[in-house]
PDB file of N, CA and C in Angstrom:
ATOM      1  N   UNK A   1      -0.394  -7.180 -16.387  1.00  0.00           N
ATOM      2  CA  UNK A   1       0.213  -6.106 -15.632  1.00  0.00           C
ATOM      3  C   UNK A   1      -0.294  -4.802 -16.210  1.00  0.00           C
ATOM      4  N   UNK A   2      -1.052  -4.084 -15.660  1.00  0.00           N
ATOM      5  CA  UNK A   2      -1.601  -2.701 -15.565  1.00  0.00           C
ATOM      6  C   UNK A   2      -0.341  -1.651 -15.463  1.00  0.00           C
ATOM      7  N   UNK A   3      -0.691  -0.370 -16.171  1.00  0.00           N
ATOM      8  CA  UNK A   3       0.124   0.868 -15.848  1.00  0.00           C
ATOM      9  C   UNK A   3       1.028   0.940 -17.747  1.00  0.00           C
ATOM     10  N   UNK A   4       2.010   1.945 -17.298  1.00  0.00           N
ATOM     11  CA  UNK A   4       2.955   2.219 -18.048  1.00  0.00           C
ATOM     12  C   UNK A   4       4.142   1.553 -18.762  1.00  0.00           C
ATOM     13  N   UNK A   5       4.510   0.607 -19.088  1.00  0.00           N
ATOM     14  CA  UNK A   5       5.572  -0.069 -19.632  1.00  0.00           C
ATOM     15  C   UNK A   5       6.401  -0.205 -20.481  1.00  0.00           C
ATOM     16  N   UNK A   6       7.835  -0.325 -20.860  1.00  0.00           N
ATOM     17  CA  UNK A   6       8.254   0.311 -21.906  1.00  0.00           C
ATOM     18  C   UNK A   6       7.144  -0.425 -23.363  1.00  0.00           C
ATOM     19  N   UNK A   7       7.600  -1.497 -23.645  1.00  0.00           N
ATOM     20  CA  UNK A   7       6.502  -1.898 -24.248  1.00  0.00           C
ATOM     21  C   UNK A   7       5.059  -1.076 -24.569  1.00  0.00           C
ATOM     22  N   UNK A   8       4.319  -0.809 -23.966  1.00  0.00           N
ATOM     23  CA  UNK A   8       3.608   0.157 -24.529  1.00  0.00           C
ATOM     24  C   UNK A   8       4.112   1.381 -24.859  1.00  0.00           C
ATOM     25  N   UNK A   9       5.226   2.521 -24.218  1.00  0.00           N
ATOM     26  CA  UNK A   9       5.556   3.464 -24.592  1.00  0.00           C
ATOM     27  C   UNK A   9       6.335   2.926 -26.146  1.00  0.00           C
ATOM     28  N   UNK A  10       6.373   1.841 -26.518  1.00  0.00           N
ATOM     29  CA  UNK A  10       7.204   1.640 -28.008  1.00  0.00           C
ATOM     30  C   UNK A  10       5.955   1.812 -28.554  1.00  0.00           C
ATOM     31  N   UNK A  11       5.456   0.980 -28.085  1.00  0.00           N
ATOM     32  CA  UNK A  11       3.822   0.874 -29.055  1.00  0.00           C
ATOM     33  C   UNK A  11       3.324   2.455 -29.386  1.00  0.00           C
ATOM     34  N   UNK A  12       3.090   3.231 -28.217  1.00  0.00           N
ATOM     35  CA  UNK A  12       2.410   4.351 -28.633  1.00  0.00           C
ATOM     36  C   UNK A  12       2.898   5.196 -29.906  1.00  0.00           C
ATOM     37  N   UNK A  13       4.633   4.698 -29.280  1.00  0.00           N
ATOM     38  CA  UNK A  13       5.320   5.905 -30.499  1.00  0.00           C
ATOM     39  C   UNK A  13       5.367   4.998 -31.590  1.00  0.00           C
ATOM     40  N   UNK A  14       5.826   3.691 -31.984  1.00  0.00           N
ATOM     41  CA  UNK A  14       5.492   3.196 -33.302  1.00  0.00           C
ATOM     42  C   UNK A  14       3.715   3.703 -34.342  1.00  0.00           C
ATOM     43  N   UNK A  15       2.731   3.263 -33.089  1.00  0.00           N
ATOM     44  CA  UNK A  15       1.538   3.268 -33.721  1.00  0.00           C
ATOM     45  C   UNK A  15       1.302   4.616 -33.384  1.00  0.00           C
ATOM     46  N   UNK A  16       0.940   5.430 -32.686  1.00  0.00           N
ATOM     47  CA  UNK A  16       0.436   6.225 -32.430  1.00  0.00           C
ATOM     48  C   UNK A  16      -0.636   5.796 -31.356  1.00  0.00           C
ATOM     49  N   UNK A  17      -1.707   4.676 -31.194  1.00  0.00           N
ATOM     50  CA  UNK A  17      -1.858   4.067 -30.323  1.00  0.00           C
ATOM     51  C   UNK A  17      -2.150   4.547 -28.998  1.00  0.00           C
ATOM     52  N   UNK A  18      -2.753   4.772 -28.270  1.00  0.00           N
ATOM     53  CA  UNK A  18      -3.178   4.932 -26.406  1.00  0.00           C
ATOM     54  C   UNK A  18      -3.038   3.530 -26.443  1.00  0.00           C
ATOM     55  N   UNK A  19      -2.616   2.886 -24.936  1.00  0.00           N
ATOM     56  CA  UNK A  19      -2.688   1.719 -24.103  1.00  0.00           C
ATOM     57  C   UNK A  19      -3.728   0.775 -24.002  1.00  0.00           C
ATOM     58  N   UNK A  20      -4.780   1.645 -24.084  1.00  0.00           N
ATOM     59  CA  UNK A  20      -6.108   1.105 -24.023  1.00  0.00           C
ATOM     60  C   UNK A  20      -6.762   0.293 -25.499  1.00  0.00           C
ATOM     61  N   UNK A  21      -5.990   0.877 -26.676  1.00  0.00           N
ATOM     62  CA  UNK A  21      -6.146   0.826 -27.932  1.00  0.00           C
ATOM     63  C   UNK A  21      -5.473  -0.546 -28.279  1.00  0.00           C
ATOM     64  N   UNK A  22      -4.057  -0.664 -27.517  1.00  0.00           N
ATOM     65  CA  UNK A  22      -2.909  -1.506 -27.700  1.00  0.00           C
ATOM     66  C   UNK A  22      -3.020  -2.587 -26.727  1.00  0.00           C
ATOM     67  N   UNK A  23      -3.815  -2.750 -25.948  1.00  0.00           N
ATOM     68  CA  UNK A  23      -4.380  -3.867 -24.843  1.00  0.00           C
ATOM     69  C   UNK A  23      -5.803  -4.673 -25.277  1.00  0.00           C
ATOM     70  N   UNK A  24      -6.460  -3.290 -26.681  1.00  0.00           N
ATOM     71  CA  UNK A  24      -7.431  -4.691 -26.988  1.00  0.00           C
ATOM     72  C   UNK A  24      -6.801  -5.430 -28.088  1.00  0.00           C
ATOM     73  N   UNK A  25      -5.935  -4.560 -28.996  1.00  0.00           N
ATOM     74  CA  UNK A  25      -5.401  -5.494 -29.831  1.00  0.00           C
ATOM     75  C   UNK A  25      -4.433  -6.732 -29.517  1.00  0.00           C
ATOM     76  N   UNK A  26      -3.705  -6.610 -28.475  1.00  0.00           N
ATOM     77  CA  UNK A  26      -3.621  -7.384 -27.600  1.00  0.00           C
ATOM     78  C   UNK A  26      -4.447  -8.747 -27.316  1.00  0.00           C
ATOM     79  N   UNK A  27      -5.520  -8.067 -26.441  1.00  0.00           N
ATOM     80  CA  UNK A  27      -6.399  -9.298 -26.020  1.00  0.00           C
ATOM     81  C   UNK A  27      -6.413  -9.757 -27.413  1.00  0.00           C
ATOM     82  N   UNK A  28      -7.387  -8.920 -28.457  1.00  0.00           N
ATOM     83  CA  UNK A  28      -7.624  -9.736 -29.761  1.00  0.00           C
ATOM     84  C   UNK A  28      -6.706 -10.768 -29.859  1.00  0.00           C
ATOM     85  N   UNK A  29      -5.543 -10.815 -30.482  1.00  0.00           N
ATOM     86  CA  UNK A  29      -4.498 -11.516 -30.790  1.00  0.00           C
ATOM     87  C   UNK A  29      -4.541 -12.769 -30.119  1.00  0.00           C
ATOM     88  N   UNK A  30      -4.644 -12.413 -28.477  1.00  0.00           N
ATOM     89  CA  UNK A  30      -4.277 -13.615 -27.318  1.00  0.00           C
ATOM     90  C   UNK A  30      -5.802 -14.455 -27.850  1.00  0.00           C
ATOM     91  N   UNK A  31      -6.965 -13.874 -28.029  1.00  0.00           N
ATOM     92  CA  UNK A  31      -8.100 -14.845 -28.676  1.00  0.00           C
ATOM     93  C   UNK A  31      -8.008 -15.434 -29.321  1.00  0.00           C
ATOM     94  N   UNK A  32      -7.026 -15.312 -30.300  1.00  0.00           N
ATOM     95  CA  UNK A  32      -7.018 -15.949 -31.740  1.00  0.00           C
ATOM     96  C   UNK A  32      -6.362 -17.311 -31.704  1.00  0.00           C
ATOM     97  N   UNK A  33      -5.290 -17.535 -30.539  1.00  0.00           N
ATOM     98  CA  UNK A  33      -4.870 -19.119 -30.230  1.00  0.00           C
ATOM     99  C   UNK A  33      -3.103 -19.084 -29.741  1.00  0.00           C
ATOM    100  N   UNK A  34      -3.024 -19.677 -29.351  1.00  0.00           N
ATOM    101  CA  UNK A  34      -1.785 -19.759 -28.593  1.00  0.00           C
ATOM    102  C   UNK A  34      -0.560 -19.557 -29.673  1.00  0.00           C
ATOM    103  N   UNK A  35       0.296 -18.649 -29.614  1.00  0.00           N
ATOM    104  CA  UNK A  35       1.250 -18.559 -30.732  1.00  0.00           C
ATOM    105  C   UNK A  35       2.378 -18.737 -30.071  1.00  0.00           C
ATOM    106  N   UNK A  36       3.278 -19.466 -30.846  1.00  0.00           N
ATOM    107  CA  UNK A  36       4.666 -19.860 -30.217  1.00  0.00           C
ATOM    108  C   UNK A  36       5.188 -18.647 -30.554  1.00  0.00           C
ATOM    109  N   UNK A  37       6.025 -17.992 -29.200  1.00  0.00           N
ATOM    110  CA  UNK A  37       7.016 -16.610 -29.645  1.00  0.00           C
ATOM    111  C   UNK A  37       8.456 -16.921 -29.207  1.00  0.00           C
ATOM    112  N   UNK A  38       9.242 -16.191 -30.139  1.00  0.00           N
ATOM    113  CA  UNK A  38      10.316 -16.491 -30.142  1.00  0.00           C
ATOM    114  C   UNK A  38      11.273 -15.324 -29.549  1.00  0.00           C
ATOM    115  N   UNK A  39      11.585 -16.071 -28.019  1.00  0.00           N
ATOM    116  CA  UNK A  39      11.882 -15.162 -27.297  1.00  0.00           C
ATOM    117  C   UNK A  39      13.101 -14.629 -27.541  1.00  0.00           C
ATOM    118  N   UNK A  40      13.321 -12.795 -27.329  1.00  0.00           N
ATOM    119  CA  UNK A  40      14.759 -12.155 -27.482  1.00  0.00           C
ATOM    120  C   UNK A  40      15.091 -12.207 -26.482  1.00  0.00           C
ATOM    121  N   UNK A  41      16.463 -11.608 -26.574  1.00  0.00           N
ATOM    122  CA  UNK A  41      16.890 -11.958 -24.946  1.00  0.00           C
ATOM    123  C   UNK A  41      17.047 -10.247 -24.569  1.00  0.00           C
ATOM    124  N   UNK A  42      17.305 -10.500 -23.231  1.00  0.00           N
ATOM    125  CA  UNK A  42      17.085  -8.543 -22.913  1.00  0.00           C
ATOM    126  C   UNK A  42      18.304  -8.048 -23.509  1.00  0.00           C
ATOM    127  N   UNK A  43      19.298  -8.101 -23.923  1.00  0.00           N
ATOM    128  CA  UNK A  43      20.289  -7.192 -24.653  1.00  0.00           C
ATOM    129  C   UNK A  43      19.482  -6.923 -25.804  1.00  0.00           C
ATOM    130  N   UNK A  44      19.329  -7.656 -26.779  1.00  0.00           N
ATOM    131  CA  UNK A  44      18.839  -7.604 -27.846  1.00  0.00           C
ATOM    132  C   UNK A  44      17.238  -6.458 -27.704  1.00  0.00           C
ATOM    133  N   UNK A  45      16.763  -7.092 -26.942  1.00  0.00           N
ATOM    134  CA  UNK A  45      15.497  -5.153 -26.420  1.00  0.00           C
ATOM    135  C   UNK A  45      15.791  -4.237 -26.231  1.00  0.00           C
ATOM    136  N   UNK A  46      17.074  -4.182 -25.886  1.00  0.00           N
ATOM    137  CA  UNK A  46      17.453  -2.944 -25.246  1.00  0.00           C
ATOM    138  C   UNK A  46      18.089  -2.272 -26.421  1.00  0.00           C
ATOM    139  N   UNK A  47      18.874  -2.821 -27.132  1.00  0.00           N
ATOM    140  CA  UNK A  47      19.634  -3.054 -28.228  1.00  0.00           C
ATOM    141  C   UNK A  47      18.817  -2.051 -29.239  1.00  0.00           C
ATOM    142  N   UNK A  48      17.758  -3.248 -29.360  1.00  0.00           N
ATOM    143  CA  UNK A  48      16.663  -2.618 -30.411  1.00  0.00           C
ATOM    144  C   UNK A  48      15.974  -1.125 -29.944  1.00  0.00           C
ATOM    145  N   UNK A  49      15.320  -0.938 -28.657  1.00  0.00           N
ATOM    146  CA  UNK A  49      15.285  -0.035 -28.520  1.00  0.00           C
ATOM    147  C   UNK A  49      15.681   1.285 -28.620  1.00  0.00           C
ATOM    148  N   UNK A  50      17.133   1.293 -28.431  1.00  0.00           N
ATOM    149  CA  UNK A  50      18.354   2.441 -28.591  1.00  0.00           C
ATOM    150  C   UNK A  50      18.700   2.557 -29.829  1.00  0.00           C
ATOM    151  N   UNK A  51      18.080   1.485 -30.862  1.00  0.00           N
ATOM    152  CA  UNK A  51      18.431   1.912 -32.298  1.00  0.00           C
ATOM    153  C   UNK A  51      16.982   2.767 -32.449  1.00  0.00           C
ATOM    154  N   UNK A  52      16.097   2.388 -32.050  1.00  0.00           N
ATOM    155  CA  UNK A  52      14.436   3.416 -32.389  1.00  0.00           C
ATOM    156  C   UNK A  52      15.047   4.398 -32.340  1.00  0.00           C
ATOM    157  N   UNK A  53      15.446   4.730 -30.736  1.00  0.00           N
ATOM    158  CA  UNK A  53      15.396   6.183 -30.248  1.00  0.00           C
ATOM    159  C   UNK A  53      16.694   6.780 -31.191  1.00  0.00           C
ATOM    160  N   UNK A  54      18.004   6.395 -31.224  1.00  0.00           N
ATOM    161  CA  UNK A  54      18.718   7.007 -32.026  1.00  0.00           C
ATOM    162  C   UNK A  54      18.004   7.430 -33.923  1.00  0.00           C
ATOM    163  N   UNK A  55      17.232   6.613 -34.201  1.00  0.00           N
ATOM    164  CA  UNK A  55      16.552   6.680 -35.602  1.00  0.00           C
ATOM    165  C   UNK A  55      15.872   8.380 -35.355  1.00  0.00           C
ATOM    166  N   UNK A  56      14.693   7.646 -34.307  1.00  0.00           N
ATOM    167  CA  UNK A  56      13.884   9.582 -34.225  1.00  0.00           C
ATOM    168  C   UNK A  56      14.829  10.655 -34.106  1.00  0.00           C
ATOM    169  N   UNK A  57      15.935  10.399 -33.487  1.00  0.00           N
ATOM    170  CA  UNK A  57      16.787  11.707 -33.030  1.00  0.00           C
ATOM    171  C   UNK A  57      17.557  11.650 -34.583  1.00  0.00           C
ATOM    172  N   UNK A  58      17.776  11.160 -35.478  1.00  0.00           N
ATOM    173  CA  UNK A  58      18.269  11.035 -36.772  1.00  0.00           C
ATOM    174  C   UNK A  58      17.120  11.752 -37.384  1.00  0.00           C
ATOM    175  N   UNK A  59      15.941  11.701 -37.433  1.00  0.00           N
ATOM    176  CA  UNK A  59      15.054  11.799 -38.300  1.00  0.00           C
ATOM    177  C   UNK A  59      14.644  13.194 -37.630  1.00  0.00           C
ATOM    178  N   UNK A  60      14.517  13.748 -36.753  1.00  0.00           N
ATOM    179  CA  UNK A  60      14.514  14.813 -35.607  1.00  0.00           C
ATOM    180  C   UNK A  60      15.524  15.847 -36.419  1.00  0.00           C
ATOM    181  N   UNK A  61      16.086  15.749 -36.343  1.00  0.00           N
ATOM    182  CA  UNK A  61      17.989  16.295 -36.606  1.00  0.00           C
ATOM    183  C   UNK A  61      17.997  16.698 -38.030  1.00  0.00           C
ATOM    184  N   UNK A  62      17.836  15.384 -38.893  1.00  0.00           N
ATOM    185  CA  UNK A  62      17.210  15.828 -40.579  1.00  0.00           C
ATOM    186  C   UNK A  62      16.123  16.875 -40.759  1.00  0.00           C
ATOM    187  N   UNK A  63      15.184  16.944 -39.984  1.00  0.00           N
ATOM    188  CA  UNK A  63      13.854  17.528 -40.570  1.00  0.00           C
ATOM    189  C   UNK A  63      13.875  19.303 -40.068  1.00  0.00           C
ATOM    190  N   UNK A  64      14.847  19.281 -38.763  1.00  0.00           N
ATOM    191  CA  UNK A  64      15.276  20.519 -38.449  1.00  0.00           C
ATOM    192  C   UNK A  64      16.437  21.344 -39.498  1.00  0.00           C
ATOM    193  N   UNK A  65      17.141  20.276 -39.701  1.00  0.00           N
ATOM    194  CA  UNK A  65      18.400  20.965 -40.632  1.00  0.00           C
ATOM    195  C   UNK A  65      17.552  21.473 -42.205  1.00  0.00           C
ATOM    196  N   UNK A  66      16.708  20.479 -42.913  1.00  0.00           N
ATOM    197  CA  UNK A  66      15.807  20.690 -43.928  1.00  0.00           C
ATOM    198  C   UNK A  66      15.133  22.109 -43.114  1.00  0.00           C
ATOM    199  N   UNK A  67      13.944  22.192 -42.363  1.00  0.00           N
ATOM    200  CA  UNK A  67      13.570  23.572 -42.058  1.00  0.00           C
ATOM    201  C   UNK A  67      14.657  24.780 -41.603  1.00  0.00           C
ATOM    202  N   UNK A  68      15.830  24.577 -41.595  1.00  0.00           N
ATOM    203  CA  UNK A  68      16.969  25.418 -41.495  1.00  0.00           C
ATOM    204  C   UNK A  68      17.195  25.949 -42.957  1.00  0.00           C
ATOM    205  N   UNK A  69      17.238  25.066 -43.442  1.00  0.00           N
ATOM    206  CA  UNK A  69      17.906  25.154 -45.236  1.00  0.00           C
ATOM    207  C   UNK A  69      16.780  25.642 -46.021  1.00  0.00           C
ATOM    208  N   UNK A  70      15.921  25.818 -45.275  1.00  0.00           N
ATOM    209  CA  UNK A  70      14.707  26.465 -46.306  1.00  0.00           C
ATOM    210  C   UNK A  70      14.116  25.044 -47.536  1.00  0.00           C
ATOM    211  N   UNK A  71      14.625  23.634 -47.166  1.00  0.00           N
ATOM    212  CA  UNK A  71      13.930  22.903 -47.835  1.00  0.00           C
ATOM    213  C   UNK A  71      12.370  22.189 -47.236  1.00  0.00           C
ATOM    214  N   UNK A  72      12.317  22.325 -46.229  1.00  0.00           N
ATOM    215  CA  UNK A  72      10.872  21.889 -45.320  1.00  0.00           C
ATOM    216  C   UNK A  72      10.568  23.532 -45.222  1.00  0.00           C
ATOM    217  N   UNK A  73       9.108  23.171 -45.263  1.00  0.00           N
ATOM    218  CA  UNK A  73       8.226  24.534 -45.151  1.00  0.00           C
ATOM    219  C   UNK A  73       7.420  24.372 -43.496  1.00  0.00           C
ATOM    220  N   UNK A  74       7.496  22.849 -43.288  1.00  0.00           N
ATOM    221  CA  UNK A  74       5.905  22.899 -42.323  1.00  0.00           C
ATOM    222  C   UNK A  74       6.948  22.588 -40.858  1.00  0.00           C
ATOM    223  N   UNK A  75       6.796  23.860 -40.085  1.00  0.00           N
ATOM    224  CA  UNK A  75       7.246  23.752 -38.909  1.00  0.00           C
ATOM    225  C   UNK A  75       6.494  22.914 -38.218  1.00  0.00           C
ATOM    226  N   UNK A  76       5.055  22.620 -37.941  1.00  0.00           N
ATOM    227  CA  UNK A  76       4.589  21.579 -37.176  1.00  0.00           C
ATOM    228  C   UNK A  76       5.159  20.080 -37.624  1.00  0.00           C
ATOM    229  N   UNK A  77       5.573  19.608 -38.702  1.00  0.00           N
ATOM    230  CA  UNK A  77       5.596  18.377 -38.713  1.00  0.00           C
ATOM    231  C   UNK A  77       7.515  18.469 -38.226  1.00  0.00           C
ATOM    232  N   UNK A  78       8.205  19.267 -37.916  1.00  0.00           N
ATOM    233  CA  UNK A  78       9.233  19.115 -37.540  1.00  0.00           C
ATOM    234  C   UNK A  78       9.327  19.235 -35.835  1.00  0.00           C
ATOM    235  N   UNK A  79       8.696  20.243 -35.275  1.00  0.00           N
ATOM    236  CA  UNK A  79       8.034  19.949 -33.515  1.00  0.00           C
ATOM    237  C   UNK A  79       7.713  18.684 -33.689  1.00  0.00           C
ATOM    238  N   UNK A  80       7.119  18.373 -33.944  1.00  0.00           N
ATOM    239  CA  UNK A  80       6.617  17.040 -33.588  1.00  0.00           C
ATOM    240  C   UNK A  80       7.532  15.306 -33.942  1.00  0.00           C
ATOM    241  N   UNK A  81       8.348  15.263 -35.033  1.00  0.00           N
ATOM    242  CA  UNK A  81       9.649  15.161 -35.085  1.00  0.00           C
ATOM    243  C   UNK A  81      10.345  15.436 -33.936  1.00  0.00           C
ATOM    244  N   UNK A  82      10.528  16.551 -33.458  1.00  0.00           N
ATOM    245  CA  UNK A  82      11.373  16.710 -32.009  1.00  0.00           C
ATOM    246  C   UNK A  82      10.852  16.174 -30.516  1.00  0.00           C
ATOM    247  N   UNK A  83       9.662  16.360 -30.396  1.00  0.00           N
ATOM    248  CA  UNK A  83       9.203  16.089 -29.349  1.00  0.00           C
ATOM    249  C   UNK A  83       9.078  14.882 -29.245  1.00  0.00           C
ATOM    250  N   UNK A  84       8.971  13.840 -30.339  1.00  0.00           N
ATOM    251  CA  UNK A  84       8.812  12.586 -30.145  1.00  0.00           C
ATOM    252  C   UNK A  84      10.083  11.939 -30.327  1.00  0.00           C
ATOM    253  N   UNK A  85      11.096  12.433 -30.629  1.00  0.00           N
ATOM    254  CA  UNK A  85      12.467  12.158 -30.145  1.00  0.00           C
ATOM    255  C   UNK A  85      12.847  12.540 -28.914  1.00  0.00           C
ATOM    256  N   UNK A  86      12.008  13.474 -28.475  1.00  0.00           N
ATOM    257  CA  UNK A  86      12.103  13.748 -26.663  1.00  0.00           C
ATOM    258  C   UNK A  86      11.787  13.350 -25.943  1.00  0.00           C
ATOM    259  N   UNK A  87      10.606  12.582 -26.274  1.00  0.00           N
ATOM    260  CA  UNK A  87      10.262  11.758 -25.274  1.00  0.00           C
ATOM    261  C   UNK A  87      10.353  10.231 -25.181  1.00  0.00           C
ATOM    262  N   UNK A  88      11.141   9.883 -26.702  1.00  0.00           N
ATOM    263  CA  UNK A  88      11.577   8.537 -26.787  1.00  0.00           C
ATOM    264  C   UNK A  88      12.727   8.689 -25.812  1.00  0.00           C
ATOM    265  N   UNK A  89      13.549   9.565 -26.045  1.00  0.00           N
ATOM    266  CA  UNK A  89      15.035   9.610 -25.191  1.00  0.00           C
ATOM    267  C   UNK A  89      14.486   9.617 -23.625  1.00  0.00           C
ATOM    268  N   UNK A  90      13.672  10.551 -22.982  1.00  0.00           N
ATOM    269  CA  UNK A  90      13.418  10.692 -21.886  1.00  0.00           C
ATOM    270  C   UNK A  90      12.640   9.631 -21.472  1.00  0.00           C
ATOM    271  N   UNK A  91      11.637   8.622 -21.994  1.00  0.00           N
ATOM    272  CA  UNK A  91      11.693   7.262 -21.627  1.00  0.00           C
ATOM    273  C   UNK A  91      12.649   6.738 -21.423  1.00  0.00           C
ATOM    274  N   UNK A  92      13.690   6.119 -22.636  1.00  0.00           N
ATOM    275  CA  UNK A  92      14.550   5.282 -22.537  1.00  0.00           C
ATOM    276  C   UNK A  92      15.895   5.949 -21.113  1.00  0.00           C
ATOM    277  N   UNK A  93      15.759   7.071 -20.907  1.00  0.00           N
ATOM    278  CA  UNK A  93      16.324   7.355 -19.475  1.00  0.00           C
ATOM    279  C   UNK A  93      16.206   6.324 -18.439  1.00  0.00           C
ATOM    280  N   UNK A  94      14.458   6.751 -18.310  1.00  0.00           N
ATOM    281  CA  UNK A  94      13.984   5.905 -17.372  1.00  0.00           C
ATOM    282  C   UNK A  94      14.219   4.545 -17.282  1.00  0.00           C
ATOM    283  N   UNK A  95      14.084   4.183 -18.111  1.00  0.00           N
ATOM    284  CA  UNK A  95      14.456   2.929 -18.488  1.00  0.00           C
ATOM    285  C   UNK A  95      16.043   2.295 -17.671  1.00  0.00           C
ATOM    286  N   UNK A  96      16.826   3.504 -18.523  1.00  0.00           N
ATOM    287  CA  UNK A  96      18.274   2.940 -18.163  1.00  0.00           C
ATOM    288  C   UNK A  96      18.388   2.919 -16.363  1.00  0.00           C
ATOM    289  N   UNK A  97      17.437   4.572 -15.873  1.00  0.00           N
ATOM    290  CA  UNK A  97      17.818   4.424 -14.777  1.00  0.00           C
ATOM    291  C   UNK A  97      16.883   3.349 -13.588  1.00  0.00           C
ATOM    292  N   UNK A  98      16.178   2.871 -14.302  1.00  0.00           N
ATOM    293  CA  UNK A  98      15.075   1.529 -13.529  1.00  0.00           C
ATOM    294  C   UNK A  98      16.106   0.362 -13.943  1.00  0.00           C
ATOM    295  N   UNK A  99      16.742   0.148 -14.780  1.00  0.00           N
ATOM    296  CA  UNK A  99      17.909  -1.469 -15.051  1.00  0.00           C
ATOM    297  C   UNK A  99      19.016  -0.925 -13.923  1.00  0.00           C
ATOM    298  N   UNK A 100      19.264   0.256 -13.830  1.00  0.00           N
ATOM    299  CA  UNK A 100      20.598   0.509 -12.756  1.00  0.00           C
ATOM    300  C   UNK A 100      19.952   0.301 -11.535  1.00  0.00           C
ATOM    301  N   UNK A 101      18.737   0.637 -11.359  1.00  0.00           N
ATOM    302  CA  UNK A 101      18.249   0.921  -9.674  1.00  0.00           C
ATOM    303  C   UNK A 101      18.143  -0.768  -9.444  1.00  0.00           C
ATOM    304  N   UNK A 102      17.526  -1.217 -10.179  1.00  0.00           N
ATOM    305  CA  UNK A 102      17.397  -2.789 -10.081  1.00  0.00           C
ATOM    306  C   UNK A 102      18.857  -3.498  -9.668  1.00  0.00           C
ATOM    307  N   UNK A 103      19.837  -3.325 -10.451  1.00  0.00           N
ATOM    308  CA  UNK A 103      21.139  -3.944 -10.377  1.00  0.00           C
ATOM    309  C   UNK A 103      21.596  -3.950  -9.405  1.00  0.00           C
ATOM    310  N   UNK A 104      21.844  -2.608  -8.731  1.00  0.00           N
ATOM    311  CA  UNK A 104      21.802  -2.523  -7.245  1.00  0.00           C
ATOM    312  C   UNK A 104      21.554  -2.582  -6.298  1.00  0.00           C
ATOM    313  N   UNK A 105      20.279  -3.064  -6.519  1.00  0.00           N
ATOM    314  CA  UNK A 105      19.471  -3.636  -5.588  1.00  0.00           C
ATOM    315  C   UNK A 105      19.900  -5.359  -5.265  1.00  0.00           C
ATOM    316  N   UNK A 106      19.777  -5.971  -6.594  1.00  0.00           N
ATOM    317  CA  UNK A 106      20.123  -7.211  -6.551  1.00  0.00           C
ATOM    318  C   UNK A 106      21.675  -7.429  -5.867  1.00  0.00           C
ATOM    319  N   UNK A 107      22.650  -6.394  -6.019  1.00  0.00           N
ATOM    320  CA  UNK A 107      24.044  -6.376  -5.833  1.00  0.00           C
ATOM    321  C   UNK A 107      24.181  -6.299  -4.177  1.00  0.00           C
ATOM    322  N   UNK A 108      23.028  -5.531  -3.564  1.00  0.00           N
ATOM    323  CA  UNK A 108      23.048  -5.361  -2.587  1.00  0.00           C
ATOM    324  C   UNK A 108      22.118  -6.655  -1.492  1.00  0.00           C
ATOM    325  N   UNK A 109      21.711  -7.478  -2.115  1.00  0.00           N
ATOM    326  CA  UNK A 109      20.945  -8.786  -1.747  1.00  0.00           C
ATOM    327  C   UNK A 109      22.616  -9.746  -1.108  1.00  0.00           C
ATOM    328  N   UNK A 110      22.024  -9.847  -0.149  1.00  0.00           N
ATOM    329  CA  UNK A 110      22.957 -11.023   0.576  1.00  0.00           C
ATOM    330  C   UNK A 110      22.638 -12.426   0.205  1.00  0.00           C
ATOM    331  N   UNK A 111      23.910 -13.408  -0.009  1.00  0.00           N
ATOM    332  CA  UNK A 111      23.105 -14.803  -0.512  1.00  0.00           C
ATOM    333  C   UNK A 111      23.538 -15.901   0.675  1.00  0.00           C
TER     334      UNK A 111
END
């Protein structure tokens, strides 16, 4: 499956990573031989996810209060701290609001 996915948006922000970067390591891996995975179940992704994003906005939050207090000097590494807590949150939006649009959809399926 081609495009955007949360899965890669974790990847980018864990690794730093482009898609393209994270699809050969990918393939690599899938070359190397069939690995038994041990599947989570979707609470537990979602779960995990919302602990990432709450972490950056923790770590976001620290690095601003430190450049408040005059203990951080380097304003770029605290932007960037923020923004990548901004856009973890503003993914995981999407996210929440693509599991709601779905639900309702299914809710609205006649059986």
């Amino acid at each position: 499956m081609s495009g955007f996915t949360v899965r890669a948006a974790e990847g980018i922000i864990d690794t730093g990573q482009t898609t393209s970067q994270l699809q050969d390591s990918r393939m690599k891996r899938e070359m190397l031989g069939p690995q038994v995975q041990q599947g989570k179940s979707f609470a537990d992704t979602l779960t995990e996810a919302v602990d990432q994003v709450n972490q950056l906005q923790k770590v976001a939050d620290k690095k601003m209060e430190d450049l408040a207090t005059g203990k951080a000097k380097s304003i770029p590494d605290v932007m960037i701290a923020a923004e990548k807590a901004d856009v973890a949150l503003k993914l995981m939006v999407q996210v929440r609001n693509k599991i709601i649009e779905a639900y309702q959809e299914i809710m609205r399926m006649q059986v």
